[in-house]
PDB file of N, CA and C in Angstrom:
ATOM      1  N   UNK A   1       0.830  -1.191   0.000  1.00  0.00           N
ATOM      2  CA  UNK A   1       0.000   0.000   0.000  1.00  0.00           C
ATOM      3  C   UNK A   1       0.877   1.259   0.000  1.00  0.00           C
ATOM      4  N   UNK A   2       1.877   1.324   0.756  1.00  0.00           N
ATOM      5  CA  UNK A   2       2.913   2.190   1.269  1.00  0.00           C
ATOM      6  C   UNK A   2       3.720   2.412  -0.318  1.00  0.00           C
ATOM      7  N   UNK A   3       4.034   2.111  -1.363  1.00  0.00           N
ATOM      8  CA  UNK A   3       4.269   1.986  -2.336  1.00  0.00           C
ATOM      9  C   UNK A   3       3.460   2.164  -3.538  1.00  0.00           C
ATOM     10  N   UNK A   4       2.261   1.547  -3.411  1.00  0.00           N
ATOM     11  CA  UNK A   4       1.324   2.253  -4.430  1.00  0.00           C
ATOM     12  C   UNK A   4       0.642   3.180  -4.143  1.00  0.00           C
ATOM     13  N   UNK A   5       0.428   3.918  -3.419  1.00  0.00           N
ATOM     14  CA  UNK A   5      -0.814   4.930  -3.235  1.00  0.00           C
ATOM     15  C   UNK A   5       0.304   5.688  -3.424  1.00  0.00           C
ATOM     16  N   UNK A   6      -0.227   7.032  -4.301  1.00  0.00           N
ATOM     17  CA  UNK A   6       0.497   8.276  -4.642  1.00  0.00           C
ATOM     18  C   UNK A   6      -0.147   9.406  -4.886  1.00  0.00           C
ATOM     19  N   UNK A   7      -1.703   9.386  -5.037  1.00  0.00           N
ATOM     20  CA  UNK A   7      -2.540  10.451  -5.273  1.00  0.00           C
ATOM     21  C   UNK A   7      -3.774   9.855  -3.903  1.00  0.00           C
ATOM     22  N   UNK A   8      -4.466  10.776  -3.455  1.00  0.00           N
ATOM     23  CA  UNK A   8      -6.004  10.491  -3.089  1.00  0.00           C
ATOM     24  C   UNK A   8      -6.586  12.033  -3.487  1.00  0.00           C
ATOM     25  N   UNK A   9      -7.549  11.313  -4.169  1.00  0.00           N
ATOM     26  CA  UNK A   9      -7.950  12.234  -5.273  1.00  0.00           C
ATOM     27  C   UNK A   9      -7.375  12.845  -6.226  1.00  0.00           C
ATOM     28  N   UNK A  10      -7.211  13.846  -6.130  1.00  0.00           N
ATOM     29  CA  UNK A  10      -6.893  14.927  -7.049  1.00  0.00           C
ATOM     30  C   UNK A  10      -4.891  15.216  -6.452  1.00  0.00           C
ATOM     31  N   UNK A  11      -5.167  14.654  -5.560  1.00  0.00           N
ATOM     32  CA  UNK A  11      -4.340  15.326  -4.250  1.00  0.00           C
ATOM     33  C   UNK A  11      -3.121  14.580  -4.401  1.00  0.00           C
ATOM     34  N   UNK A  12      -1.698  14.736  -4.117  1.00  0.00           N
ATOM     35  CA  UNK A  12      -0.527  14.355  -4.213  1.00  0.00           C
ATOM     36  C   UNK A  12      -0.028  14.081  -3.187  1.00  0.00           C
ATOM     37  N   UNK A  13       0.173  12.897  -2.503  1.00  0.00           N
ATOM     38  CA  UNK A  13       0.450  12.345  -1.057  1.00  0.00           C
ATOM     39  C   UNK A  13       2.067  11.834  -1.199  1.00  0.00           C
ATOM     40  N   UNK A  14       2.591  11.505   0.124  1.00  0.00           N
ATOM     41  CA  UNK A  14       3.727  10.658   0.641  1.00  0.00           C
ATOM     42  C   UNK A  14       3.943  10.314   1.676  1.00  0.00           C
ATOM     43  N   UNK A  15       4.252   8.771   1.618  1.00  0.00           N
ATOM     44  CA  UNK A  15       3.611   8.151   2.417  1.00  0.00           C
ATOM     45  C   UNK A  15       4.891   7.393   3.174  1.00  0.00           C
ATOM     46  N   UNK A  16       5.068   7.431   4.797  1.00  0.00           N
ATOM     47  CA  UNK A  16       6.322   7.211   5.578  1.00  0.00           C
ATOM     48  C   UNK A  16       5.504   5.972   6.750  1.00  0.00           C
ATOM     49  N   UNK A  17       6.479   5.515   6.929  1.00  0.00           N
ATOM     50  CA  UNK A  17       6.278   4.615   8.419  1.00  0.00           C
ATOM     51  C   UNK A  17       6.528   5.378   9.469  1.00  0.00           C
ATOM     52  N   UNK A  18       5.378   5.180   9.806  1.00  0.00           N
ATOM     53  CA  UNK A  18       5.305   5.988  11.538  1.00  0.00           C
ATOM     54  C   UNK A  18       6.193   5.258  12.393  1.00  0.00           C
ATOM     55  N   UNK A  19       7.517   5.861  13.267  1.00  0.00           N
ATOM     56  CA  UNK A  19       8.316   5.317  14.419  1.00  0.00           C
ATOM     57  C   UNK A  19       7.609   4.958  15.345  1.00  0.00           C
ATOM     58  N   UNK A  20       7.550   3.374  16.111  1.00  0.00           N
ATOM     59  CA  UNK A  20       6.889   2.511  16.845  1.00  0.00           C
ATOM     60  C   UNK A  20       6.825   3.205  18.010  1.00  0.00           C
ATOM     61  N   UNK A  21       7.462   4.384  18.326  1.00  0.00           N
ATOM     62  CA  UNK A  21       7.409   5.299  19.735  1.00  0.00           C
ATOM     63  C   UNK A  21       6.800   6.320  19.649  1.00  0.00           C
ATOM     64  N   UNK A  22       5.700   6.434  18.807  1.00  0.00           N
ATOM     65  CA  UNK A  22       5.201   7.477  18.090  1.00  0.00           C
ATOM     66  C   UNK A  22       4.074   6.907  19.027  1.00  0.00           C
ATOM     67  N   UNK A  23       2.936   7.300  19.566  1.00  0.00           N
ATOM     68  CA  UNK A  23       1.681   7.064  19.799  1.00  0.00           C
ATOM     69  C   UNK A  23       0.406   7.554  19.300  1.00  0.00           C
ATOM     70  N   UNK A  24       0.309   7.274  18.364  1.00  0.00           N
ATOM     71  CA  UNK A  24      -1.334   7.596  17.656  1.00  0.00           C
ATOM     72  C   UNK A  24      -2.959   7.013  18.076  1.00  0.00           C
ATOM     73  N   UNK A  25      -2.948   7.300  19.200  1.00  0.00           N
ATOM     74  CA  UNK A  25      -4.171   7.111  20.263  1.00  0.00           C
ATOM     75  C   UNK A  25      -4.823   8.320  20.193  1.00  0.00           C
ATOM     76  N   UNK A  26      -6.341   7.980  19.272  1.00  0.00           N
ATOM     77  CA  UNK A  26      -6.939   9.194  19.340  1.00  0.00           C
ATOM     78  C   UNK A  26      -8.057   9.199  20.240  1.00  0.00           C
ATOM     79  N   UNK A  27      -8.319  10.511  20.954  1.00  0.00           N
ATOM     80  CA  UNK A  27      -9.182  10.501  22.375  1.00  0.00           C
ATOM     81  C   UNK A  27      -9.804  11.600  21.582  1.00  0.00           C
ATOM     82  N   UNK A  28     -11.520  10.995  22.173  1.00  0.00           N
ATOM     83  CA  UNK A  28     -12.495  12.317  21.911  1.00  0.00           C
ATOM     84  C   UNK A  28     -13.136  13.292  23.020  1.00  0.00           C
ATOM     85  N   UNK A  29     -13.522  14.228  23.168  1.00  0.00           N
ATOM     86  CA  UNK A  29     -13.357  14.290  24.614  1.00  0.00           C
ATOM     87  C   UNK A  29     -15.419  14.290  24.692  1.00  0.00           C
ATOM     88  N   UNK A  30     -15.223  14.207  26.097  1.00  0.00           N
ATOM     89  CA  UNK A  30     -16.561  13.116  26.729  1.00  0.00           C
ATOM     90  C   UNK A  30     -16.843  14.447  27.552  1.00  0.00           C
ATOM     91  N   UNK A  31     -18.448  14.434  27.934  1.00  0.00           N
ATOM     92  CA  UNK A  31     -19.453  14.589  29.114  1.00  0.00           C
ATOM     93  C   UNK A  31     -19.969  13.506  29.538  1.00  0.00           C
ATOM     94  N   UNK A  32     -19.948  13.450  30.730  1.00  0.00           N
ATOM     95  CA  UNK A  32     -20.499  12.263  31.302  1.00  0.00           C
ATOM     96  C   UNK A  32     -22.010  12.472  32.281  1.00  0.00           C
ATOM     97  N   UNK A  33     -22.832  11.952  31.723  1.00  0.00           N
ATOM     98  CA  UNK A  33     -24.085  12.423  32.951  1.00  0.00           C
ATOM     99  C   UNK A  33     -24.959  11.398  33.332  1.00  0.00           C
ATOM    100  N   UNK A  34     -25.659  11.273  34.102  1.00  0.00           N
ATOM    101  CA  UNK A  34     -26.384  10.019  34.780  1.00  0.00           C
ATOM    102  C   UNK A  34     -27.617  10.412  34.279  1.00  0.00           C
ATOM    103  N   UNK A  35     -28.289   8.883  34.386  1.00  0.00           N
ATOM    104  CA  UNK A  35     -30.056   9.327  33.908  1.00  0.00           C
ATOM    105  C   UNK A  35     -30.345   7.496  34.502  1.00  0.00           C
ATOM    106  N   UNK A  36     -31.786   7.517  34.879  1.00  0.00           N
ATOM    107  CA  UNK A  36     -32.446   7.226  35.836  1.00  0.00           C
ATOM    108  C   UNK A  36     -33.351   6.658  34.334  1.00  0.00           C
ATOM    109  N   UNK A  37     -33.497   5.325  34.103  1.00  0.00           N
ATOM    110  CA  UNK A  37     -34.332   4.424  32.948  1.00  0.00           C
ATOM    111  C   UNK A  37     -35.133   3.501  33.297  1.00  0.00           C
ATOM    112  N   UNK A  38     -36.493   3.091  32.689  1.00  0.00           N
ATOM    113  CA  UNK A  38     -37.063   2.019  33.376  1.00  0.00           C
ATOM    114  C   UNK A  38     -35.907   0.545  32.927  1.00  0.00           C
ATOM    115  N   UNK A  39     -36.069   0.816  31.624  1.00  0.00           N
ATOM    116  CA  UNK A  39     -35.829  -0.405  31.046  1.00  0.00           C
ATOM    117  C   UNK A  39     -34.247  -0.325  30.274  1.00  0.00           C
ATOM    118  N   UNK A  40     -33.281  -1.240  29.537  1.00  0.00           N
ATOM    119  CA  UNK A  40     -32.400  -0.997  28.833  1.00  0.00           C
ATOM    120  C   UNK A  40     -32.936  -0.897  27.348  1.00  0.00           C
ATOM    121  N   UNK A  41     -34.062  -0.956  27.012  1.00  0.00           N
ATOM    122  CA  UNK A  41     -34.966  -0.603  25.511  1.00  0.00           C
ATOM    123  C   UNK A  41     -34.403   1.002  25.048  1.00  0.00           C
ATOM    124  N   UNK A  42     -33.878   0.435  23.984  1.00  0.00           N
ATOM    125  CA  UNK A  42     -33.586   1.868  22.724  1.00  0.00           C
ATOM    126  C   UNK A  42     -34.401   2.930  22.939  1.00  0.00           C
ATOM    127  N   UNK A  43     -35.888   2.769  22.900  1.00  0.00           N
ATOM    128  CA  UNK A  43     -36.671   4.541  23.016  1.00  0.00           C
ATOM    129  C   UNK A  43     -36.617   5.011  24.511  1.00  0.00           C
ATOM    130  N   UNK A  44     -36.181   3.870  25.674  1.00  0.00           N
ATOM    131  CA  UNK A  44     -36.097   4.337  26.790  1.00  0.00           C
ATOM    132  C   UNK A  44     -34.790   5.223  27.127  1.00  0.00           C
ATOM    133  N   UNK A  45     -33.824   4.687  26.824  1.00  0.00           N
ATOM    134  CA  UNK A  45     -32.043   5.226  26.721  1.00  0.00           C
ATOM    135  C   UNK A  45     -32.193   6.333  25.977  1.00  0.00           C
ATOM    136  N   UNK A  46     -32.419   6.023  25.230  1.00  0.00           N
ATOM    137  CA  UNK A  46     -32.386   7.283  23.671  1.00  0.00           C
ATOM    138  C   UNK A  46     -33.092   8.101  24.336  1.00  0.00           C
ATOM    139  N   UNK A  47     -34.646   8.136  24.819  1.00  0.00           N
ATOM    140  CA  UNK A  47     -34.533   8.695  25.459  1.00  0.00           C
ATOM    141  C   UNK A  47     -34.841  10.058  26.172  1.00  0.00           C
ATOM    142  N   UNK A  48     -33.787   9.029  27.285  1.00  0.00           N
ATOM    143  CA  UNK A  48     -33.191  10.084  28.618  1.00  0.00           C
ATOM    144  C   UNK A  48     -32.242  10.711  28.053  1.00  0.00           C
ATOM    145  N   UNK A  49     -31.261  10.418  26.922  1.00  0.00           N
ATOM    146  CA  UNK A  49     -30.135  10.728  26.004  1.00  0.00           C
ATOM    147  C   UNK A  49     -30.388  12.087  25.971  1.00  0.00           C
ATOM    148  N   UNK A  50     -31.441  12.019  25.291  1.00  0.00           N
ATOM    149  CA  UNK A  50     -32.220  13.268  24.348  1.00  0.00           C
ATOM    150  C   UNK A  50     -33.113  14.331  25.167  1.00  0.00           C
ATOM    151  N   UNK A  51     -33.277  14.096  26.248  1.00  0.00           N
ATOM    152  CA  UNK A  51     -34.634  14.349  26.983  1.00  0.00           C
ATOM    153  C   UNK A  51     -35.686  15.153  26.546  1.00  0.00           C
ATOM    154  N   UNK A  52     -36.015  13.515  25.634  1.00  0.00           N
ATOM    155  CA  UNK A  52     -37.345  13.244  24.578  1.00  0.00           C
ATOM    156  C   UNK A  52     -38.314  12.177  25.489  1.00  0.00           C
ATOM    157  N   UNK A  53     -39.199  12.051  24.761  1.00  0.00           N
ATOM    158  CA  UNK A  53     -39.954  11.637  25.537  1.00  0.00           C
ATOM    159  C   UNK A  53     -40.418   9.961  24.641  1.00  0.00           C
ATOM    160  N   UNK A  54     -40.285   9.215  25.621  1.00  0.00           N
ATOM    161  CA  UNK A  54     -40.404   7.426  24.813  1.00  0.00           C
ATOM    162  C   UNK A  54     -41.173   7.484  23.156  1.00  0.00           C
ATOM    163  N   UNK A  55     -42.573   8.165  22.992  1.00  0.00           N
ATOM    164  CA  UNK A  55     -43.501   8.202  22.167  1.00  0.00           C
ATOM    165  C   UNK A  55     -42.399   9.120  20.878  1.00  0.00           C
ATOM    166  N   UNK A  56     -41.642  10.100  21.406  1.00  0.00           N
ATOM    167  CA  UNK A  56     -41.128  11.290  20.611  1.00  0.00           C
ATOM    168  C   UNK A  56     -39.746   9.976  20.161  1.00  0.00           C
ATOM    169  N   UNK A  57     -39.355   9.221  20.868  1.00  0.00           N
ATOM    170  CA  UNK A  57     -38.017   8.794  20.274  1.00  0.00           C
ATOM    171  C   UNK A  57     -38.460   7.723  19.626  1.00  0.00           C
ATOM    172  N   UNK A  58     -40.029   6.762  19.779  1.00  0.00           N
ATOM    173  CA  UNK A  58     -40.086   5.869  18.826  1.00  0.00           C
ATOM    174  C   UNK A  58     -40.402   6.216  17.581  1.00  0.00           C
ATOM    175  N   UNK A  59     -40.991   7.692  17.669  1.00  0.00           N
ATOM    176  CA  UNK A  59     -41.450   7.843  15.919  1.00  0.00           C
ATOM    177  C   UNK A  59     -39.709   8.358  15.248  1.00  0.00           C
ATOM    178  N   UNK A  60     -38.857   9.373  16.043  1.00  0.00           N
ATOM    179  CA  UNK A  60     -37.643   8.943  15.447  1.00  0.00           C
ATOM    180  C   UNK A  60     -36.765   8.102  15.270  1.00  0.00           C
ATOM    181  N   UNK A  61     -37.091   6.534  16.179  1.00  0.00           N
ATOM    182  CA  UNK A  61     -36.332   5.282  15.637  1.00  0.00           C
ATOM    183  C   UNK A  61     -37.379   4.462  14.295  1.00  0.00           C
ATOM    184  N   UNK A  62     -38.298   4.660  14.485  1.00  0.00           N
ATOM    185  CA  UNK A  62     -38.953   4.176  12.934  1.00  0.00           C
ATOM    186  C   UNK A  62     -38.857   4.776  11.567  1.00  0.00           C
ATOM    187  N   UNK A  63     -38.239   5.903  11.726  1.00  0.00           N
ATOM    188  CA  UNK A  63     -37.986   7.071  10.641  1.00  0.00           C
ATOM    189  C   UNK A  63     -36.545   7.049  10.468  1.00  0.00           C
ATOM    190  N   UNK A  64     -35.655   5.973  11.176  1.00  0.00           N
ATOM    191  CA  UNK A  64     -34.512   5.871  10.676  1.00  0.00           C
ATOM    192  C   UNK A  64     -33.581   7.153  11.469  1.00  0.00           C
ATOM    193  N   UNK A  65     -33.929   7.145  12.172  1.00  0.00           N
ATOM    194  CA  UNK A  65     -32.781   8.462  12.882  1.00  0.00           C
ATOM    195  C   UNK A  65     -32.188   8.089  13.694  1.00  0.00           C
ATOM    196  N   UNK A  66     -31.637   7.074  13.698  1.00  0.00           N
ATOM    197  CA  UNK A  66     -31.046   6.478  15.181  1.00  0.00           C
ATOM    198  C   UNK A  66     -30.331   5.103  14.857  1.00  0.00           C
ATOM    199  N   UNK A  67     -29.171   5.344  14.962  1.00  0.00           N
ATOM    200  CA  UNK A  67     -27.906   4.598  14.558  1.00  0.00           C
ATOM    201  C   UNK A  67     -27.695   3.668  16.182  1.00  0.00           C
ATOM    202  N   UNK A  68     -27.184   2.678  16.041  1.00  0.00           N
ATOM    203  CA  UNK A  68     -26.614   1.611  17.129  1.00  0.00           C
ATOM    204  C   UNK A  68     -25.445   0.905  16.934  1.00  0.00           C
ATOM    205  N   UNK A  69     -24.555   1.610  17.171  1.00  0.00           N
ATOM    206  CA  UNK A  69     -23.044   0.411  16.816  1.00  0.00           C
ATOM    207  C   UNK A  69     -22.703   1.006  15.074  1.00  0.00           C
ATOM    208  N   UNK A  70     -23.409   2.328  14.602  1.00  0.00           N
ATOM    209  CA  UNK A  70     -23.179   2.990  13.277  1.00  0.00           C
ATOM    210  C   UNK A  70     -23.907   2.033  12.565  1.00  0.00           C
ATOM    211  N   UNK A  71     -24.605   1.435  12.902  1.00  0.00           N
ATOM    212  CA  UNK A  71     -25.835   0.917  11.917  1.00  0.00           C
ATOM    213  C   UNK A  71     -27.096   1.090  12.492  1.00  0.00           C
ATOM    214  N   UNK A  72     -28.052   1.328  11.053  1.00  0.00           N
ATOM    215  CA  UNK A  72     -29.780   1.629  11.034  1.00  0.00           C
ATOM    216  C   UNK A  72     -29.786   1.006  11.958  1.00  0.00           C
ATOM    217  N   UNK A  73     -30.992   1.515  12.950  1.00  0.00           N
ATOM    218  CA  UNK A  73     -31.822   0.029  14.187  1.00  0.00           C
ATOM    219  C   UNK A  73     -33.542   1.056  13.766  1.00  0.00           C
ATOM    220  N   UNK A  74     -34.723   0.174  13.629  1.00  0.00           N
ATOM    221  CA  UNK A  74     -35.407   0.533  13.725  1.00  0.00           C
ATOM    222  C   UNK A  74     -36.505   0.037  14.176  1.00  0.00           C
ATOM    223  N   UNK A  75     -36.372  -0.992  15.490  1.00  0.00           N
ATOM    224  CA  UNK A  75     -36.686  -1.964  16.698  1.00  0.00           C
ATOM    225  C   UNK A  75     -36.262  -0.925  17.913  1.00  0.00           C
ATOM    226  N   UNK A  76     -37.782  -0.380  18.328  1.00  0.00           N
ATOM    227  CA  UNK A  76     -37.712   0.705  19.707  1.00  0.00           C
ATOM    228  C   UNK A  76     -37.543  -0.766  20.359  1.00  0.00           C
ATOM    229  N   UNK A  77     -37.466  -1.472  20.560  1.00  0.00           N
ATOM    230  CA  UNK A  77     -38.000  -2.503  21.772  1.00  0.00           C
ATOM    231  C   UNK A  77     -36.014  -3.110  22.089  1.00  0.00           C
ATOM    232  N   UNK A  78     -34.840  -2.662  21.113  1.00  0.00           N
ATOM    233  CA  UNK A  78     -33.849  -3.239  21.329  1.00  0.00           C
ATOM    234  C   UNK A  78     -33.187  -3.119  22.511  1.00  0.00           C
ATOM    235  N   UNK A  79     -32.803  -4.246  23.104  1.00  0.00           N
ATOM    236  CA  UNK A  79     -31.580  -4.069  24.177  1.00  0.00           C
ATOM    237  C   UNK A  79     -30.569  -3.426  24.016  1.00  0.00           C
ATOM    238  N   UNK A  80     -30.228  -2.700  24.569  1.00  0.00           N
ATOM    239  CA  UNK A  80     -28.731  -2.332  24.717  1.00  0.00           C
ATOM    240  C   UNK A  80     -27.921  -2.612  26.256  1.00  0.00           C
ATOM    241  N   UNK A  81     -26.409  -3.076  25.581  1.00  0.00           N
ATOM    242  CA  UNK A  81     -26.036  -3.315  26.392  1.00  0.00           C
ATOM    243  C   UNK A  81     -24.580  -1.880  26.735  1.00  0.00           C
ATOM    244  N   UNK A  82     -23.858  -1.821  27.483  1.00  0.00           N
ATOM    245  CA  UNK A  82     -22.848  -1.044  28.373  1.00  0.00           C
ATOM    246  C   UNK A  82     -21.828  -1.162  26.915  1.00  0.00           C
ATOM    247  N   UNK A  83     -21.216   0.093  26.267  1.00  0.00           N
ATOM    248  CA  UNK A  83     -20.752   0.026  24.933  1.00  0.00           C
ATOM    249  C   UNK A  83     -21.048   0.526  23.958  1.00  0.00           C
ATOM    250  N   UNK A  84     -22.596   0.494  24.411  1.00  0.00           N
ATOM    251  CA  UNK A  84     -23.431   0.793  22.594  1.00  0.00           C
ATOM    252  C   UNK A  84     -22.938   2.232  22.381  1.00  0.00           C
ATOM    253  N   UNK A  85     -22.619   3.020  21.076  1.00  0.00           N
ATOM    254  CA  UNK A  85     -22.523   3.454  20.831  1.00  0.00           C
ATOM    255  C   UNK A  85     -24.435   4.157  19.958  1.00  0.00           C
ATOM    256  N   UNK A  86     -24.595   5.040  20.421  1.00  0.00           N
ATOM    257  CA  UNK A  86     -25.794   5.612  19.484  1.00  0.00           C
ATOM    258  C   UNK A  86     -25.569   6.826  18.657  1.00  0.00           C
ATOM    259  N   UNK A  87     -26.259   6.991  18.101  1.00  0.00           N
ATOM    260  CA  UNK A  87     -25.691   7.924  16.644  1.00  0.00           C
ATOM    261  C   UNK A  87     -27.439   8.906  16.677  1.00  0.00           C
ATOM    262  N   UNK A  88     -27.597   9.865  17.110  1.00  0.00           N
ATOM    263  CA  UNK A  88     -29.143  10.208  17.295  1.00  0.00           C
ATOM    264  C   UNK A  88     -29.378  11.464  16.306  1.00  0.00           C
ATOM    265  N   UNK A  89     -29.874  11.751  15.570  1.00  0.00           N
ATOM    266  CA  UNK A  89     -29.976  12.521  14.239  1.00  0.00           C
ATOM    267  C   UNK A  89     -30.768  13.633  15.000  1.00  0.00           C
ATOM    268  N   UNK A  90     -29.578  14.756  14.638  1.00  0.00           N
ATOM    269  CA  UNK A  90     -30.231  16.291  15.211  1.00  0.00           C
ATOM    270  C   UNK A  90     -29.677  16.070  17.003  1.00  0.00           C
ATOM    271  N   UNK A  91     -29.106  15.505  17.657  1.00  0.00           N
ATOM    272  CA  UNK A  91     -29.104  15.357  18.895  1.00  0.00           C
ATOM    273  C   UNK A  91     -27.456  14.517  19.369  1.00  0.00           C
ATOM    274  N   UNK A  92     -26.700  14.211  18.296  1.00  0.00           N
ATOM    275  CA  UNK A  92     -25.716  14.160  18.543  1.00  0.00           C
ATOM    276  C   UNK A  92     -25.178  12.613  18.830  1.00  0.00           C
ATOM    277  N   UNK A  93     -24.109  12.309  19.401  1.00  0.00           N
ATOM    278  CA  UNK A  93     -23.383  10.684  19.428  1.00  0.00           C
ATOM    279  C   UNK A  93     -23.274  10.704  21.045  1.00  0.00           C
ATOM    280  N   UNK A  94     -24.065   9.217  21.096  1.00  0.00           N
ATOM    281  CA  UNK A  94     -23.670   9.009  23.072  1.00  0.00           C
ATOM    282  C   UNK A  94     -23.017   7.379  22.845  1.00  0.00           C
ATOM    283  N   UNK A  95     -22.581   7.634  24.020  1.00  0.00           N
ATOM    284  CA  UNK A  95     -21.829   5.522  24.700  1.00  0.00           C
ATOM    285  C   UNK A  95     -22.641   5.630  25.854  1.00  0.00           C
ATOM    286  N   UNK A  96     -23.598   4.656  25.438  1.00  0.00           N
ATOM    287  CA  UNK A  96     -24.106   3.764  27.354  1.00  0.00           C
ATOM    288  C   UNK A  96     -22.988   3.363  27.948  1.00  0.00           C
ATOM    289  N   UNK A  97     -22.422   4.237  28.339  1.00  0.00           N
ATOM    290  CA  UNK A  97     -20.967   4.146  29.166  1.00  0.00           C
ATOM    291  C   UNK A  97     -21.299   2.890  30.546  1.00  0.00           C
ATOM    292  N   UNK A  98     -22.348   2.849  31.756  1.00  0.00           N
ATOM    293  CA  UNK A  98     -22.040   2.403  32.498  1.00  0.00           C
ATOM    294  C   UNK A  98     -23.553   2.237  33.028  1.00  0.00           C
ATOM    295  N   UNK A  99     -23.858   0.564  33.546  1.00  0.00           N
ATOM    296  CA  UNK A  99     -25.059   0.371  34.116  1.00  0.00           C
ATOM    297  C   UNK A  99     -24.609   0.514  36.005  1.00  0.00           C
ATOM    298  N   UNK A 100     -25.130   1.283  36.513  1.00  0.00           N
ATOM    299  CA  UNK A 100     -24.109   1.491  37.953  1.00  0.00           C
ATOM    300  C   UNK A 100     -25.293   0.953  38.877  1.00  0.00           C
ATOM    301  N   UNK A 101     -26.666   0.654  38.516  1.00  0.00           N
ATOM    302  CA  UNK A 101     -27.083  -0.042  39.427  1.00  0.00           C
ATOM    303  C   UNK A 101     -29.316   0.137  39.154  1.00  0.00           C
ATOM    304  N   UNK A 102     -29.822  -0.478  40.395  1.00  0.00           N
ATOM    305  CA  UNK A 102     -30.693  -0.198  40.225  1.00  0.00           C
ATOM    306  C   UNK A 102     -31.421   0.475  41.764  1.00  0.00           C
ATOM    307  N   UNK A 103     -32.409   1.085  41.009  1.00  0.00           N
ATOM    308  CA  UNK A 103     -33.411   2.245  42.593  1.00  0.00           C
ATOM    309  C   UNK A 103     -33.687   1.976  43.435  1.00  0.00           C
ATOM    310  N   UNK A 104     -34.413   2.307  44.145  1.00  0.00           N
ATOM    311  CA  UNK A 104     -35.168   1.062  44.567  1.00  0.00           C
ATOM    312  C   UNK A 104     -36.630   0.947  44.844  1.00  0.00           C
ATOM    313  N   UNK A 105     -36.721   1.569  43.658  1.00  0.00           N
ATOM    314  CA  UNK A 105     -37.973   1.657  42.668  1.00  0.00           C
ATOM    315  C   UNK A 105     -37.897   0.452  41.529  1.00  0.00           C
ATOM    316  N   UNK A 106     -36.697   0.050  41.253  1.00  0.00           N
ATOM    317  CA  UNK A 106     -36.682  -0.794  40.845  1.00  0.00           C
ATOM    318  C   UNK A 106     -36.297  -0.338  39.032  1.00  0.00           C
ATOM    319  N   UNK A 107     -35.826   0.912  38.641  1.00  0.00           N
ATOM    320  CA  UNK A 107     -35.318   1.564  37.488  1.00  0.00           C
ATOM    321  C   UNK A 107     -34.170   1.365  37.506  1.00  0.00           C
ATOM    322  N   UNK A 108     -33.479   1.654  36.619  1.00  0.00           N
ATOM    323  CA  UNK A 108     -31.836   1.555  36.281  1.00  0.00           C
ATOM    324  C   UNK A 108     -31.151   2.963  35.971  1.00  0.00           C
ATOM    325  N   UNK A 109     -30.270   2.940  36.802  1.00  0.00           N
ATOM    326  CA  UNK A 109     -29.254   4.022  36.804  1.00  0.00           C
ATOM    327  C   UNK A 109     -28.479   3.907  35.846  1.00  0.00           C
ATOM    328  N   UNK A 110     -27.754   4.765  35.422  1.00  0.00           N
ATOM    329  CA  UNK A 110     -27.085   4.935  33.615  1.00  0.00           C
ATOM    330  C   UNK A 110     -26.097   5.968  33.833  1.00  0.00           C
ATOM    331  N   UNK A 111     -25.090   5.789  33.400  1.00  0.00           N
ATOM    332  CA  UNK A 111     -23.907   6.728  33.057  1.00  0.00           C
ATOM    333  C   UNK A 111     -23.518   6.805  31.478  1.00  0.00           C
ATOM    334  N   UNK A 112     -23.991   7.997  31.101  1.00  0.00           N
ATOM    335  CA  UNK A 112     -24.135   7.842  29.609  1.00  0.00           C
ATOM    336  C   UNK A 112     -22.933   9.344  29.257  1.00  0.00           C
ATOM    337  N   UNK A 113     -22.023   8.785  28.253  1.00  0.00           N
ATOM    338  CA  UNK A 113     -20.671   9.562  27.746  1.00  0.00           C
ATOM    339  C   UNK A 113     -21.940  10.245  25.943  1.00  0.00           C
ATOM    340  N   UNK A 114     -21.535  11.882  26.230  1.00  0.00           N
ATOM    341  CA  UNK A 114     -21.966  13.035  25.365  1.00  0.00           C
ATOM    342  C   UNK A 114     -20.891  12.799  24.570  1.00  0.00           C
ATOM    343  N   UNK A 115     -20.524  12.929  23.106  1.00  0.00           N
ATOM    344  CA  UNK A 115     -19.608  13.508  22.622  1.00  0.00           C
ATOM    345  C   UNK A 115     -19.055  14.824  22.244  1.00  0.00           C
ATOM    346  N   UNK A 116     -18.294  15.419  22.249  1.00  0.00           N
ATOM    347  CA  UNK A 116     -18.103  17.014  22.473  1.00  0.00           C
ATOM    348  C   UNK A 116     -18.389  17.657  21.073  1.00  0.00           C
TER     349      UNK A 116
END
């Protein structure tokens, strides 16, 4: 690859091996905020995400506005688990960062990462 690629696009490149002491770890930077869910169900997360309301986030997961792991989901009823990445159209990119417990009401506590 390092040998054939010489243009991208239009554009005139050159192309080197990065030194193994080099660290190319890219960090995005995060808000982190808690929210209080009945269930781990997509229109429930999404959401508290959004603070939309269950009815308001299922007509935008049936209309395709709502990415899971960077792919379509258009099943309000999906699990998510600690990881998911969501992609929410008009409202920005979250990680269900952390299930930290439950109420005792019997809801689930959530630590959910904003992207900046």
């Amino acid at each position: 690859l390092m040998f054939q690629l010489k243009t991208v696009g239009r554009n005139k490149v050159d192309i080197s091996v990065c030194p193994s002491h080099i660290s190319l770890k890219l960090s995005h930077p995060f808000t982190l905020f808690r929210a209080v869910v009945a269930s781990l169900r997509l229109d429930a997360v999404a959401g508290a995400m959004t603070h939309l309301s269950r009815r308001e986030m299922q007509s935008l997961i049936e209309g395709e506005g709502v990415n899971v792991n960077f792919a379509p989901c258009t099943d309000t009823s999906k699990k998510l688990k600690e990881g998911d990445v969501l992609s929410i159209r008009h409202h920005g990119r979250f990680v269900l960062s952390e299930v930290t417990g439950e109420t005792k009401k019997g809801r689930l506590a959530i630590i959910v990462k904003q992207y900046i």
